[in-house]
C-alpha atoms as a PDB file:
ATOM      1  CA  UNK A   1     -37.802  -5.934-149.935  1.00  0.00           C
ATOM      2  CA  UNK A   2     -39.010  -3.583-152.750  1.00  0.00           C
ATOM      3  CA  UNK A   3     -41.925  -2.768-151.170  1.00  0.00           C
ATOM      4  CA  UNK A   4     -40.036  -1.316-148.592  1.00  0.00           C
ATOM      5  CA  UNK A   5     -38.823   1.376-151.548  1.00  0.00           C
ATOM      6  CA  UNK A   6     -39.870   5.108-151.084  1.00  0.00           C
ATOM      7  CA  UNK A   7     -41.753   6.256-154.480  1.00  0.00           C
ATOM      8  CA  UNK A   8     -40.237   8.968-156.177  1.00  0.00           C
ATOM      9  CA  UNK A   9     -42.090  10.702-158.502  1.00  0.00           C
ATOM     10  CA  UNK A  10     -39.408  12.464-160.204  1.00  0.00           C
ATOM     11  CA  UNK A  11     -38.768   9.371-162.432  1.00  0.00           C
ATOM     12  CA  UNK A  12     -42.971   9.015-162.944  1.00  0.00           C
ATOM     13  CA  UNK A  13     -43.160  11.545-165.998  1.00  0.00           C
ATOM     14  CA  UNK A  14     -41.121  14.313-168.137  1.00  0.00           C
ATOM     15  CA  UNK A  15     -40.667  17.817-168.213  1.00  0.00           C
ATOM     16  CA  UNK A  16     -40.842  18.380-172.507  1.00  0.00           C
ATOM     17  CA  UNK A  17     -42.290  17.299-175.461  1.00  0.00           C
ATOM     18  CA  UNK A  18     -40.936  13.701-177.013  1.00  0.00           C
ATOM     19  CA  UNK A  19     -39.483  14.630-180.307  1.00  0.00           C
ATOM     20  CA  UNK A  20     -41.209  13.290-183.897  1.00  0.00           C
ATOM     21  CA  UNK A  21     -37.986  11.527-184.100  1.00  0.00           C
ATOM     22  CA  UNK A  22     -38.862   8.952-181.450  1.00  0.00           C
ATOM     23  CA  UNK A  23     -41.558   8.087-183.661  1.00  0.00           C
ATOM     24  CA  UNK A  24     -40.331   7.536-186.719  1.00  0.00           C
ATOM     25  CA  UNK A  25     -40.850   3.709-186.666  1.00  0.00           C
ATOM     26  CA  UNK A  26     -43.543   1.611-185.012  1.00  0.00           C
ATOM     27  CA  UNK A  27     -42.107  -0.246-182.132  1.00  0.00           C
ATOM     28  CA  UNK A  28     -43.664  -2.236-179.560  1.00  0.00           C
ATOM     29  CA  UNK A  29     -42.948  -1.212-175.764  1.00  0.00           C
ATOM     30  CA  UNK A  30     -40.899   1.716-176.619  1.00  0.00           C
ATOM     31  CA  UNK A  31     -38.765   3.526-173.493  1.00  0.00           C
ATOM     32  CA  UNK A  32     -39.425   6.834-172.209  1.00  0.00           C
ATOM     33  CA  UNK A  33     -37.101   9.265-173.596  1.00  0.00           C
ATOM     34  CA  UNK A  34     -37.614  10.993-170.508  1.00  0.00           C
ATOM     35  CA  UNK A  35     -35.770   8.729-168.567  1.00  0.00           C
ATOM     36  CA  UNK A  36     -32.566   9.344-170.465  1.00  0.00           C
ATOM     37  CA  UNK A  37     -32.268  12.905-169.844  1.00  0.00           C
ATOM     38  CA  UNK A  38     -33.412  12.317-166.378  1.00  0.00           C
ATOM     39  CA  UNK A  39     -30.927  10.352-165.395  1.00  0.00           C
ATOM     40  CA  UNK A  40     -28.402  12.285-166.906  1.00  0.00           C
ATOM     41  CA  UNK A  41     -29.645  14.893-164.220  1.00  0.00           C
ATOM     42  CA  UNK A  42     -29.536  12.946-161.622  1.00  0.00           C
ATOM     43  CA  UNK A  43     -26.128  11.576-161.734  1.00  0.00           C
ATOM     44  CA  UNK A  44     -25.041  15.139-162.065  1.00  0.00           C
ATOM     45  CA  UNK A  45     -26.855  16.407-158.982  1.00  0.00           C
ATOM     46  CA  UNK A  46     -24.086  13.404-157.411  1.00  0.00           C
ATOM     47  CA  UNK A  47     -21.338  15.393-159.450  1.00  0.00           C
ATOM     48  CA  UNK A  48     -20.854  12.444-161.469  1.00  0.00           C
ATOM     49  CA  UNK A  49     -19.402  12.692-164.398  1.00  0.00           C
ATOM     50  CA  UNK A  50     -20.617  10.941-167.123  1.00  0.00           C
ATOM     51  CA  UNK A  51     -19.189  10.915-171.088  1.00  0.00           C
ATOM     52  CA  UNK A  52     -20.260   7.612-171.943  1.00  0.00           C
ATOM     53  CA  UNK A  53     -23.929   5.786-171.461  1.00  0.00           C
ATOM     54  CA  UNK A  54     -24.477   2.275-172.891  1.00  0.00           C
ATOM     55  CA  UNK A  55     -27.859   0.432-173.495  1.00  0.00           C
ATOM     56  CA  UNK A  56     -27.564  -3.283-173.796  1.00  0.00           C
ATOM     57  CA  UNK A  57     -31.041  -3.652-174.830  1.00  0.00           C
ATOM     58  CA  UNK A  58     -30.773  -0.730-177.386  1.00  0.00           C
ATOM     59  CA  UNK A  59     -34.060  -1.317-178.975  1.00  0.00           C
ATOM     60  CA  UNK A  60     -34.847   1.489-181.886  1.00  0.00           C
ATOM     61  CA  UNK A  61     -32.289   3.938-180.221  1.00  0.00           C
ATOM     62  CA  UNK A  62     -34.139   6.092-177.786  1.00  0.00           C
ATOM     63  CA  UNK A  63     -31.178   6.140-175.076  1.00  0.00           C
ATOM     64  CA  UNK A  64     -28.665   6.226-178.603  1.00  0.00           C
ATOM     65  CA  UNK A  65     -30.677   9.566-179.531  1.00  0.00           C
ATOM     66  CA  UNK A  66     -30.753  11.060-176.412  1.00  0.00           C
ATOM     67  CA  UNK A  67     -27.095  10.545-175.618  1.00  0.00           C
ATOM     68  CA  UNK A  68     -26.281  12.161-178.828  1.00  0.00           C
ATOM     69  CA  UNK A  69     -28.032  14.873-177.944  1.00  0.00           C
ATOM     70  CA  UNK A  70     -26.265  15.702-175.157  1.00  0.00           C
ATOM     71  CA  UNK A  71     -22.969  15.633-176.587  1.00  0.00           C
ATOM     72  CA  UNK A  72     -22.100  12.193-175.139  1.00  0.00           C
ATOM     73  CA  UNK A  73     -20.488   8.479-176.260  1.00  0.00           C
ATOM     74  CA  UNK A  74     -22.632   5.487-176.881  1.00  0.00           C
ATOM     75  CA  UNK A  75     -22.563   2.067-177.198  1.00  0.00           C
ATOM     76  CA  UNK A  76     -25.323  -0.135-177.460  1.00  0.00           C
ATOM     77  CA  UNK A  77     -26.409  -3.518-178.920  1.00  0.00           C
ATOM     78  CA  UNK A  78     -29.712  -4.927-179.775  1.00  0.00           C
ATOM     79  CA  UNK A  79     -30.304  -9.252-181.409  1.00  0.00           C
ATOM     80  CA  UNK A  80     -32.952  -7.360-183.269  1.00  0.00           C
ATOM     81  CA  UNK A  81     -31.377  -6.267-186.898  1.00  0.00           C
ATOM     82  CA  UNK A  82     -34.672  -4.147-187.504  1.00  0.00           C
ATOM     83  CA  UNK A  83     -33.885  -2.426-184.081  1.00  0.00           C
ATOM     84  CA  UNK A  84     -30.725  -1.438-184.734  1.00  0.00           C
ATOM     85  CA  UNK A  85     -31.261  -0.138-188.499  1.00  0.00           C
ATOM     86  CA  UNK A  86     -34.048   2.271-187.040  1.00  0.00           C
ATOM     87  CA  UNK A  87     -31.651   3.195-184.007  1.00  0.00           C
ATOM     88  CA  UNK A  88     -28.665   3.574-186.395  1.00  0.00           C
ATOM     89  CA  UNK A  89     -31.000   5.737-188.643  1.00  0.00           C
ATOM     90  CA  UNK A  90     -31.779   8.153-185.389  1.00  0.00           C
ATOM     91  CA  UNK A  91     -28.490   8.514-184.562  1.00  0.00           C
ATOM     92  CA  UNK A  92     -26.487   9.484-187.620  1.00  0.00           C
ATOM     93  CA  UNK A  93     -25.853  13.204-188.292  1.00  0.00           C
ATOM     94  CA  UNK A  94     -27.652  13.955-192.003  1.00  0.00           C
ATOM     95  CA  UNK A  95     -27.290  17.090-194.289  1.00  0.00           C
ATOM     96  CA  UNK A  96     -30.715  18.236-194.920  1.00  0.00           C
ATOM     97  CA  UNK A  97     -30.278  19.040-197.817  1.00  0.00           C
ATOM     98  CA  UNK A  98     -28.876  15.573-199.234  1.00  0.00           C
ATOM     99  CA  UNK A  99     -31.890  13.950-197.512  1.00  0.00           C
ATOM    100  CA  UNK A 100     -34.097  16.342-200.588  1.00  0.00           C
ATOM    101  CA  UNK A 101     -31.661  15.683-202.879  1.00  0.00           C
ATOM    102  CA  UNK A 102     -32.005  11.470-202.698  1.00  0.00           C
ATOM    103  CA  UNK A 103     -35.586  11.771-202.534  1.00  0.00           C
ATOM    104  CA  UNK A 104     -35.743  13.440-205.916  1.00  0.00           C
ATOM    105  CA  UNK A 105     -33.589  11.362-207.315  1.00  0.00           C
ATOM    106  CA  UNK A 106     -35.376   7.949-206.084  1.00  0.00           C
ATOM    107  CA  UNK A 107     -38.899   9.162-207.134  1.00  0.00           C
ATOM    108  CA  UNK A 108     -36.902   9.878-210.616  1.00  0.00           C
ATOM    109  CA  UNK A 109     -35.167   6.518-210.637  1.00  0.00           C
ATOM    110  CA  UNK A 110     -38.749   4.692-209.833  1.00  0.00           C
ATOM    111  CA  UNK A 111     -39.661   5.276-213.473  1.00  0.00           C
ATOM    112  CA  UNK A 112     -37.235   2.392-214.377  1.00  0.00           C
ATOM    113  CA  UNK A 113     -36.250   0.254-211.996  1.00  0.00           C
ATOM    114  CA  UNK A 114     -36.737  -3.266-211.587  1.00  0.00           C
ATOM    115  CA  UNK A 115     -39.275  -5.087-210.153  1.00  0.00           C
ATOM    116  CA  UNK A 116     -37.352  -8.204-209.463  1.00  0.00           C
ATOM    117  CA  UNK A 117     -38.024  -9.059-205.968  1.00  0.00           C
ATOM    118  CA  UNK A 118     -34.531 -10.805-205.520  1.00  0.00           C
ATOM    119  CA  UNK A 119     -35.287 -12.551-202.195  1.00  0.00           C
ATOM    120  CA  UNK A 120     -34.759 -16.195-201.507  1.00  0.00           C
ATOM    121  CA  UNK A 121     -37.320 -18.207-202.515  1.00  0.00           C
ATOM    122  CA  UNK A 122     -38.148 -19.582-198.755  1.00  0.00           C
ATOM    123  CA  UNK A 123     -38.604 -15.944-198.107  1.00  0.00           C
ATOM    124  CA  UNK A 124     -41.006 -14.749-200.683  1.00  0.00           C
ATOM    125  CA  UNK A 125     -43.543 -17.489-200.311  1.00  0.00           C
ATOM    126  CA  UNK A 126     -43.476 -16.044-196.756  1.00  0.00           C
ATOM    127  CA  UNK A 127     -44.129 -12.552-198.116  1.00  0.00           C
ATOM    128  CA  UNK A 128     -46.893 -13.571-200.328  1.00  0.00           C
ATOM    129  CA  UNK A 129     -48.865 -14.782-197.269  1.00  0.00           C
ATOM    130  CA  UNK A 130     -48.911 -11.136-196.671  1.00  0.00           C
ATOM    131  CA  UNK A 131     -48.992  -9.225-199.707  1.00  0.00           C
ATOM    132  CA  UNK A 132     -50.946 -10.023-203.544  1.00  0.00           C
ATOM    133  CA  UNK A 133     -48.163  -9.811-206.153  1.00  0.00           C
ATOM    134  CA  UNK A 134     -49.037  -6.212-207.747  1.00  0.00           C
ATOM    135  CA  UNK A 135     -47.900  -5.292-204.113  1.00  0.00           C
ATOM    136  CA  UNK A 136     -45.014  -7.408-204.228  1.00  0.00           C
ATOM    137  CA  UNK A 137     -43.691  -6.423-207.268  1.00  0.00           C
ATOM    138  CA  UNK A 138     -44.435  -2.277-206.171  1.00  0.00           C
ATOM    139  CA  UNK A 139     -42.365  -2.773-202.953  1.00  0.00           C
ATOM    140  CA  UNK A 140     -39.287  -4.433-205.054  1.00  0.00           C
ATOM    141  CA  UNK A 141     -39.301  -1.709-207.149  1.00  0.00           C
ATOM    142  CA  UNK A 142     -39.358   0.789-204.656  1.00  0.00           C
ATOM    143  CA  UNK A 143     -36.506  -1.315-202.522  1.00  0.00           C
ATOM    144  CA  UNK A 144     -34.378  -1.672-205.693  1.00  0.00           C
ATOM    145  CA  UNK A 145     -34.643   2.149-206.304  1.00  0.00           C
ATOM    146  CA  UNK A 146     -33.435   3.043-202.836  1.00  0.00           C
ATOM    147  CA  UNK A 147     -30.296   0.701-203.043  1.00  0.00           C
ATOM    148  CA  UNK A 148     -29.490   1.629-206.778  1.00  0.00           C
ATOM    149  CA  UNK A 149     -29.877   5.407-205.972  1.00  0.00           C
ATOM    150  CA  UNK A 150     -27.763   5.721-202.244  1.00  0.00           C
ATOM    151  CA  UNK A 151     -24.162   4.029-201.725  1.00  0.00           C
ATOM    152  CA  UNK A 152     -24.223   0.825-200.390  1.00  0.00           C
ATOM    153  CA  UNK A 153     -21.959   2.265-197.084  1.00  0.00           C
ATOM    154  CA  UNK A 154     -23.993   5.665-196.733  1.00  0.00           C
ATOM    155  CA  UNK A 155     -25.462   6.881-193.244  1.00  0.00           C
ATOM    156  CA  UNK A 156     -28.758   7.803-195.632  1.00  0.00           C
ATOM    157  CA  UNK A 157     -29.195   3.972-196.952  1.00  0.00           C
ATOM    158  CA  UNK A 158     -29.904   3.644-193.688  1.00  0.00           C
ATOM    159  CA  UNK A 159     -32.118   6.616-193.438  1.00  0.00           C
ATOM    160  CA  UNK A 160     -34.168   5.551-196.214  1.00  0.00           C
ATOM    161  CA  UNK A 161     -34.656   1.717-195.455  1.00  0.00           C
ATOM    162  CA  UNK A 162     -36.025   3.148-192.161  1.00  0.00           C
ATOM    163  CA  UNK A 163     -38.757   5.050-194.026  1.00  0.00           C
ATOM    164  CA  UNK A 164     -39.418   1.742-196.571  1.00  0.00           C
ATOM    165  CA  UNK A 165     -39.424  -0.311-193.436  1.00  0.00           C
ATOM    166  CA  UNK A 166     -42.493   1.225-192.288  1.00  0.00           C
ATOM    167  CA  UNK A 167     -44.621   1.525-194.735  1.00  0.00           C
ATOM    168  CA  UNK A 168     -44.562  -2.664-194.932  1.00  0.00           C
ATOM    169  CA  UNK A 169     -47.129  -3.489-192.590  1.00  0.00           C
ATOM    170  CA  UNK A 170     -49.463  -0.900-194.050  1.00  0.00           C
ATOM    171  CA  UNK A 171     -49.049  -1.811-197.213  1.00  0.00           C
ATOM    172  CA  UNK A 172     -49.587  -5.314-196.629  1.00  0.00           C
ATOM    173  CA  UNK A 173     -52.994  -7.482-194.665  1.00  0.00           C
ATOM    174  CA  UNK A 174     -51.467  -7.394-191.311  1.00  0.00           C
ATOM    175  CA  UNK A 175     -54.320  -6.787-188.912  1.00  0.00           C
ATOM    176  CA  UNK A 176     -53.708  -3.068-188.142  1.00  0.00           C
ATOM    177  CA  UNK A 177     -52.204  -2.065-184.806  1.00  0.00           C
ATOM    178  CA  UNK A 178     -52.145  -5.792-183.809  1.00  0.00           C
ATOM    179  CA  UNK A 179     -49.378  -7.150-182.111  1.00  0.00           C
ATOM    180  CA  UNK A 180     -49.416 -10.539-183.548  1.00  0.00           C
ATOM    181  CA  UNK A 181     -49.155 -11.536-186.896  1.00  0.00           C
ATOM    182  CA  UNK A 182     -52.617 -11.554-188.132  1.00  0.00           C
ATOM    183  CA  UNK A 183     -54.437 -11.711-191.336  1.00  0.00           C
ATOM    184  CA  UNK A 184     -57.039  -8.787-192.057  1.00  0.00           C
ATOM    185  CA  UNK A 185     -59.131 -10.190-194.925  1.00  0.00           C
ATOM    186  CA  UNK A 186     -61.187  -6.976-195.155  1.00  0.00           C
ATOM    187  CA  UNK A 187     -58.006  -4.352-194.753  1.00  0.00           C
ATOM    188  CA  UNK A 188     -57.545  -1.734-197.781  1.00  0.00           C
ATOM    189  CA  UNK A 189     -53.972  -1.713-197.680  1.00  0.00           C
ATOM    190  CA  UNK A 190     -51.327   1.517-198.498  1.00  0.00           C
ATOM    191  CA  UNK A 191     -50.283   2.166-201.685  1.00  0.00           C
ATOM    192  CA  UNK A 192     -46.528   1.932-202.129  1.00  0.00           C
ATOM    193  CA  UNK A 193     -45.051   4.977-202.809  1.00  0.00           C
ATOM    194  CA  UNK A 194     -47.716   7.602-201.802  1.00  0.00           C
ATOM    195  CA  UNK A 195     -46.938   5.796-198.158  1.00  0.00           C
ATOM    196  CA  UNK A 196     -43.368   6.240-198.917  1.00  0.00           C
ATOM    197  CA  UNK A 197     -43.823   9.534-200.140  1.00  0.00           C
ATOM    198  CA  UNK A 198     -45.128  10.457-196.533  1.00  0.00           C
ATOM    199  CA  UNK A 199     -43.189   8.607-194.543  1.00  0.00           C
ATOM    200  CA  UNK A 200     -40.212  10.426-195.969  1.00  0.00           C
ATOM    201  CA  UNK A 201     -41.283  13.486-195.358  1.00  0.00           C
ATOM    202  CA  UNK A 202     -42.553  12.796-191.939  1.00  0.00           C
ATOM    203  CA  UNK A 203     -38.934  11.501-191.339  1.00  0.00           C
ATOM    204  CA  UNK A 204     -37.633  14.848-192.829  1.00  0.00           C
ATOM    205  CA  UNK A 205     -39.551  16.830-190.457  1.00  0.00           C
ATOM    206  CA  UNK A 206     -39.085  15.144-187.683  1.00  0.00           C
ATOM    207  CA  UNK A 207     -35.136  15.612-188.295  1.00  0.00           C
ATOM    208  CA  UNK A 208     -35.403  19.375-188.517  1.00  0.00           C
ATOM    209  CA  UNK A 209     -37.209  19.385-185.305  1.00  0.00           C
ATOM    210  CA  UNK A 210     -34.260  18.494-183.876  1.00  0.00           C
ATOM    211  CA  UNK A 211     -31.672  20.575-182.166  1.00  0.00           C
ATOM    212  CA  UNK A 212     -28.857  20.575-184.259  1.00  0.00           C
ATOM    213  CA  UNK A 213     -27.021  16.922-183.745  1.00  0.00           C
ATOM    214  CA  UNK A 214     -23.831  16.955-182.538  1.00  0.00           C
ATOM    215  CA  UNK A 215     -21.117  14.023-184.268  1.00  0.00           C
ATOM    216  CA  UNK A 216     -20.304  12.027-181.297  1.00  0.00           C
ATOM    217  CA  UNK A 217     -18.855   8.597-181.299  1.00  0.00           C
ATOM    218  CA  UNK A 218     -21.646   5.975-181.402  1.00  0.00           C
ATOM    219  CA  UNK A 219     -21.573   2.488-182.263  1.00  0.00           C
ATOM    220  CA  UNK A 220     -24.702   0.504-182.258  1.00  0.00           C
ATOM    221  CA  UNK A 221     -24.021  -3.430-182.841  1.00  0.00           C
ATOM    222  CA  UNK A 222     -26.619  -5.960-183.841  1.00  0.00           C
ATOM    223  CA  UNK A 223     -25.283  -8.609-181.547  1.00  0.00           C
ATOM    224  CA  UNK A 224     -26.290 -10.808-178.252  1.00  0.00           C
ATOM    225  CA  UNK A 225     -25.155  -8.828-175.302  1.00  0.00           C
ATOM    226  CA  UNK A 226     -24.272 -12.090-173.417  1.00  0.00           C
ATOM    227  CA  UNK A 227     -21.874 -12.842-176.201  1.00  0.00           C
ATOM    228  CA  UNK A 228     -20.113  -9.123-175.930  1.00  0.00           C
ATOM    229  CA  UNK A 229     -16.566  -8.612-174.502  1.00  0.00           C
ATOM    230  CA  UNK A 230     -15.857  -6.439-171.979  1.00  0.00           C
ATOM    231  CA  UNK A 231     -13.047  -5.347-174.568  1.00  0.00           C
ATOM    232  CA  UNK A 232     -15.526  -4.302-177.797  1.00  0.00           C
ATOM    233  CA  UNK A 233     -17.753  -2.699-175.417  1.00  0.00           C
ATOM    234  CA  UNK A 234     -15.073  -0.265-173.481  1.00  0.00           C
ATOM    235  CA  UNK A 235     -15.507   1.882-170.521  1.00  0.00           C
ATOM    236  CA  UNK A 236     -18.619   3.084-169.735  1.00  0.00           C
ATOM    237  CA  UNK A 237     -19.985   5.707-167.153  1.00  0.00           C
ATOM    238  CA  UNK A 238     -23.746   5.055-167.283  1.00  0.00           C
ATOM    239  CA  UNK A 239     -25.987   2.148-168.563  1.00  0.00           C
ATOM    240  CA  UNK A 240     -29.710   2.830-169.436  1.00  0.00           C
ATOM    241  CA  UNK A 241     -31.815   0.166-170.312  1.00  0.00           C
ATOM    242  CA  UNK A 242     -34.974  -1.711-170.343  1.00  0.00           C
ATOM    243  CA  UNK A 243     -34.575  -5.786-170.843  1.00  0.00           C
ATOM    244  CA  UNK A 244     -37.085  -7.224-173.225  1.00  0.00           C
ATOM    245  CA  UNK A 245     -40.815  -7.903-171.298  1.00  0.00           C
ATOM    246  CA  UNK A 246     -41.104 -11.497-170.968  1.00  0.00           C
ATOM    247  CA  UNK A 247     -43.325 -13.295-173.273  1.00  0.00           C
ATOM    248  CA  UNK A 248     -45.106 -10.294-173.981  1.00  0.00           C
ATOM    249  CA  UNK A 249     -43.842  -9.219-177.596  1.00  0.00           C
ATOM    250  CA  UNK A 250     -42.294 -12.215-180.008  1.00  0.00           C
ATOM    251  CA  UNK A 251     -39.851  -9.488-181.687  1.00  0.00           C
ATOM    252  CA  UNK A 252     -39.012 -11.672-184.664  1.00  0.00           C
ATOM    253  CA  UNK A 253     -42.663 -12.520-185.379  1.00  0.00           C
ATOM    254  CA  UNK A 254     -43.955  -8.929-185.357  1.00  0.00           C
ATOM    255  CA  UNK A 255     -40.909  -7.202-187.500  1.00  0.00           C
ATOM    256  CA  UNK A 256     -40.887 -10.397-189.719  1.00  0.00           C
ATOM    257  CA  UNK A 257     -41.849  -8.036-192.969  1.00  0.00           C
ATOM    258  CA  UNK A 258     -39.094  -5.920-192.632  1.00  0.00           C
ATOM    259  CA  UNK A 259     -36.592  -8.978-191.718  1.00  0.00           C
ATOM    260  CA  UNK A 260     -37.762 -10.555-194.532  1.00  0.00           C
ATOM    261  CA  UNK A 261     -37.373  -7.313-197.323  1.00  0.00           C
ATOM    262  CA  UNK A 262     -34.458  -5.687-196.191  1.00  0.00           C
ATOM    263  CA  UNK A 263     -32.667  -9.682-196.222  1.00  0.00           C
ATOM    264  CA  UNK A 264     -32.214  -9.930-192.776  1.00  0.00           C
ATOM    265  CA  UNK A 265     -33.304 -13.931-192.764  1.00  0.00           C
ATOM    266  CA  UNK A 266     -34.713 -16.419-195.288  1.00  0.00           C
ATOM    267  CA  UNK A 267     -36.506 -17.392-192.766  1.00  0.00           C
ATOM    268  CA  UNK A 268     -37.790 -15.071-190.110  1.00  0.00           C
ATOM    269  CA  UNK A 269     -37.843 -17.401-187.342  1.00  0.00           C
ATOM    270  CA  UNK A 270     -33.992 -17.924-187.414  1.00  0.00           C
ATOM    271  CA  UNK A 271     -33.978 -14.453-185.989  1.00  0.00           C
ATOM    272  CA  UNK A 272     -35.807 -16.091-182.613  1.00  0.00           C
ATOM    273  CA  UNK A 273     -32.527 -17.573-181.838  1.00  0.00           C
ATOM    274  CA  UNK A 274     -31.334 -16.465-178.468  1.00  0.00           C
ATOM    275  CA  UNK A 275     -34.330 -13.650-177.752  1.00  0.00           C
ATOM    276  CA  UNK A 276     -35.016 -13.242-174.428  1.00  0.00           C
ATOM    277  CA  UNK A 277     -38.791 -14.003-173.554  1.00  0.00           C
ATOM    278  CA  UNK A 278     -39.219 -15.495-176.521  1.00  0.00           C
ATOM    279  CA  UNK A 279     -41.448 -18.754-175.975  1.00  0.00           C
ATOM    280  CA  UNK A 280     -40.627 -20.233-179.770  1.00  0.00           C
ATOM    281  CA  UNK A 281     -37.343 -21.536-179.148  1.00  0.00           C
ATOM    282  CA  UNK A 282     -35.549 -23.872-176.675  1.00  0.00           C
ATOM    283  CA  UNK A 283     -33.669 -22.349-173.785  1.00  0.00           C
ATOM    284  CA  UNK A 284     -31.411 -24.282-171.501  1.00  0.00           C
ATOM    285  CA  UNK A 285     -31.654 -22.002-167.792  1.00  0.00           C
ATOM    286  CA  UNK A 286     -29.498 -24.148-165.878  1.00  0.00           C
ATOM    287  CA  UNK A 287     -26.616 -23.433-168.653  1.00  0.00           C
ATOM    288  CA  UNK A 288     -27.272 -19.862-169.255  1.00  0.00           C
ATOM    289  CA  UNK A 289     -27.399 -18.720-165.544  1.00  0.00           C
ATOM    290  CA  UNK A 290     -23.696 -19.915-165.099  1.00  0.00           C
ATOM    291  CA  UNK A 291     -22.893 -17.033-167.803  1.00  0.00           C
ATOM    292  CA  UNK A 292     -24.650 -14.470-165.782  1.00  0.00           C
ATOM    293  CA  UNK A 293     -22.777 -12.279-163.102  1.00  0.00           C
ATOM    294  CA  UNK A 294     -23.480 -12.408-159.598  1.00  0.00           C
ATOM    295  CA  UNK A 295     -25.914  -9.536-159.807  1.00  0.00           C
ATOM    296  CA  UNK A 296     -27.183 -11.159-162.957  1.00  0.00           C
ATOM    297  CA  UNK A 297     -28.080 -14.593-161.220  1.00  0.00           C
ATOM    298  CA  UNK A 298     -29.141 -13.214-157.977  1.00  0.00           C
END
């Protein structure tokens, strides 16, 4: 009976600061960092030894980040393709100095890049519901810098798509701070690249408030965890996680902007498929229990 559990108020709150870099990217129902790190402590206090977390609900990377900064392994997996790019963009290991150097060279590159917004077409009528085409065409431009300017494989593509990704709903008539997709006919929306502009550098600080990041092996896959081997995940020592709260947060719908930009989906609501809590798409229980463990089903 869980009632019967003893509170423990070590787990209620924690001992430091969050770091900027847990911020970097709106995201709905974000975990504690704190819980990482105390974990960490108390499977040590049971001399446990532990070089390898996973999270199978990886979210935007707060147990990915922490892990690094420890100095351990991570795996973790996430349906949500604009989770992982902002978790994949916490995790990597950037030289400062490269990070200045791109920026330069994309507000130089701005002056003559396209504006072509190159999406399907299914997927810019969907946009336009959002944004008036001066604001279309400024966000293409921008985009089309940003992958003309960094290498199509580079950690900082990554980096910077982050910092784009942001700035979408602001720049756009999404209600602000709502957490359904909701037209604000009165909303005096961002301009494009001063939003940009300080995103990136709030990005850039947030990095050097960092302790220095240490290169450890982490792999971050945007995948269904029910459909992961035992065999791509490997061994693990720890798994932190929080599952997805039921019904409360349609993922898809609310980072539909970024889906939609960074070519994720022509259509956003493809990316519904196989969500948990998500009330938008059919879901056969009596099938998908068989799949689960016994802990799982219990």
């Amino acid at each position: 009976n869980i009632s019967n559990v003893p509170h423990n108020s070590f787990w209620d709150t924690g001992d430091e600061r969050e770091l900027k870099m847990h911020r970097i990217h709106a995201y709905p129902a974000k975990f504690p960092a704190f819980i990482t790190r105390k974990a960490l402590t108390y499977a040590r206090e049971k001399h446990l030894a532990v070089e390898r977390i996973a999270d199978v609900f990886c979210g935007c990377g707060t147990v990915a980040f922490e892990a690094q900064r420890e100095d351990l392994e991570f795996w973790g997996c996430d349906i949500n393709p604009v989770a992982t790019l902002i978790a994949r963009a916490k995790s990597h290991c950037y030289d400062l100095a490269w990070l200045h150097r791109y920026s330069a060279e994309i507000d130089e590159n701005l002056k003559t890049a396209s504006r072509r917004i190159g999406l399907s077409q299914e997927a810019r009528e969907r946009l336009r519901y959002w944004y008036p085409e001066d604001q279309m065409r400024s966000l293409a431009c921008l985009k089309n810098t940003i992958l003309a300017v960094i290498p199509e494989h580079s950690k900082y593509r990554d980096f910077f798509l982050c910092a784009f990704s942001n700035i979408l709903k602001a720049a756009s008539n999404w209600l602000t701070k709502s957490i359904k997709p909701q037209i604000d006919p009165t909303k005096l929306r961002a301009k494009v690249l001063p939003a940009f502009r300080a995103q990136l550098q709030l990005m850039i600080r947030a990095y050097e408030e960092c302790s220095p990041q240490l290169q450890t092996e982490t792999t971050i896959s945007t995948s269904n965890f029910l459909s992961t081997t035992a065999e791509e995940i490997g061994a693990v020592d720890m798994i932190v996680t929080s599952p997805p709260y039921v019904t409360s947060y349609e993922y898809a719908d609310l980072h539909q902007l970024s889906s939609l930009w960074l070519g994720f989906a022509d259509d956003y609501r493809d990316l519904r498929n196989g969500s948990i809590g998500s009330t938008q798409h059919d879901f056969n229980f009596n099938r998908e229990v068989k799949r689960l463990n016994q802990s799982g089903s219990e």
